[in-house]
Protein backbone atom coordinates (compact mmCIF):
# COMPACT_ATOMS: atom_id res chain seq x y z
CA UNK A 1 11.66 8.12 3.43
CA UNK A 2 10.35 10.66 1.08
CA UNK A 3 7.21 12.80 1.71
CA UNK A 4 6.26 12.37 -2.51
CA UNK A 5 3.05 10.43 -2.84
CA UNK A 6 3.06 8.21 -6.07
CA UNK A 7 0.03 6.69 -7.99
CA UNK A 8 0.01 3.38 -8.52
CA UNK A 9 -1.84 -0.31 -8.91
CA UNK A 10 -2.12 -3.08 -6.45
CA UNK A 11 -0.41 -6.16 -8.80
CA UNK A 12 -1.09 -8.90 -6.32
CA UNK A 13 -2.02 -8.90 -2.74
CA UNK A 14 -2.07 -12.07 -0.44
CA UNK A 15 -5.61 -12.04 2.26
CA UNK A 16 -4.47 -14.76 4.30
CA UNK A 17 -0.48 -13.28 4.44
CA UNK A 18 -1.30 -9.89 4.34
CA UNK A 19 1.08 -8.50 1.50
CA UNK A 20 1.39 -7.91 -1.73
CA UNK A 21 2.98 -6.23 -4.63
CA UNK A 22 2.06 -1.99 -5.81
CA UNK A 23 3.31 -0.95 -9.08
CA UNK A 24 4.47 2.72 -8.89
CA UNK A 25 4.04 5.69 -11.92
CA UNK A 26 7.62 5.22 -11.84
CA UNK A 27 7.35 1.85 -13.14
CA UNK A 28 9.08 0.66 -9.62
CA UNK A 29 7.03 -2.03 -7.97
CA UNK A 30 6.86 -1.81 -3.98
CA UNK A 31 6.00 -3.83 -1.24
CA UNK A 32 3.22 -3.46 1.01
CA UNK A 33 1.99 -4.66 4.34
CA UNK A 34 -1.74 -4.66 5.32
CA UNK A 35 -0.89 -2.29 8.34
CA UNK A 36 0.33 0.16 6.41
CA UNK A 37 -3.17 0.79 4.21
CA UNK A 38 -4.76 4.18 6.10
CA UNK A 39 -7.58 4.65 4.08
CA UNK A 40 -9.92 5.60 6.59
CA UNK A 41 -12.81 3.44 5.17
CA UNK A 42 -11.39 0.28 6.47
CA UNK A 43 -11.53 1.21 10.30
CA UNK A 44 -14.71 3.96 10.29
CA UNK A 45 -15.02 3.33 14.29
CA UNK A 46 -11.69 4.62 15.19
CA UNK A 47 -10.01 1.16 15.64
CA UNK A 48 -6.65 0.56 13.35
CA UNK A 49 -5.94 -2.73 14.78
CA UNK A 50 -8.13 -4.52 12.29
CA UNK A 51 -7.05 -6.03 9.22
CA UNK A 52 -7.25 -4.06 5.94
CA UNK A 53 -6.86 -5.48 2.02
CA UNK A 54 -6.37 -4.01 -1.01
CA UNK A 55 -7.55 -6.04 -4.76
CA UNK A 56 -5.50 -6.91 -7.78
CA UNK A 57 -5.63 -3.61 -10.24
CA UNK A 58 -7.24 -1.51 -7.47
CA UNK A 59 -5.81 2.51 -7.87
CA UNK A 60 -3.86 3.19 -5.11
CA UNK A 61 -1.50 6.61 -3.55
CA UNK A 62 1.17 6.20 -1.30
CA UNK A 63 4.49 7.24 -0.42
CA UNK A 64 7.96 5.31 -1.22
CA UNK A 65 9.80 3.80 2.06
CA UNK A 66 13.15 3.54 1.11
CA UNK A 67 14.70 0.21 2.56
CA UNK A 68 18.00 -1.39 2.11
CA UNK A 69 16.24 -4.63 0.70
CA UNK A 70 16.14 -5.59 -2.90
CA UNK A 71 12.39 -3.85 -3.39
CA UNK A 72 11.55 -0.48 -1.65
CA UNK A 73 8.11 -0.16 0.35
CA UNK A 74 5.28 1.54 0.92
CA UNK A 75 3.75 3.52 3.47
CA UNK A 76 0.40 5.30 3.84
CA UNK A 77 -1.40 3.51 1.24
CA UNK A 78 -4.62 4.25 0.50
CA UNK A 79 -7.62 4.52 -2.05
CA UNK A 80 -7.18 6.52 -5.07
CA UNK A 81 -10.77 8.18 -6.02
């Protein structure tokens, strides 16, 4: 994994499945899991265990996972301001 963070926008993400689809600067697009958003607003009281979403064009910054599957992920997602 890399420690660059990329810019990018949420293209799709599923509520009731809990994925969805980030398209990087790079042009790349990049999976991501609901457990791996870390914006702090989602989980104020201290508890990470509940379920976080992003929405369709929402701004996002994270950093690339680099898997051996077809599509790379990606990991501490959160809000771009």
């Amino acid at each position: 994994m890399t420690d660059t963070e990329l810019y990018g926008v949420v293209e799709f993400f599923n509520n009731s499945k809990g994925w969805g689809i980030i398209k990087g600067e790079d042009g790349a697009s990049y999976f991501i899991h609901h457990t791996n958003i870390v914006d702090k607003k989602f989980y104020p009281d201290g508890k990470v265990s509940r379920f976080r979403t992003l929405k369709t064009n929402q701004k996002v910054i994270f950093k690339r996972l680099d898997t051996n599957k077809q599509m790379n992920g990606a990991s501490h997602v959160r809000i771009a301001s």
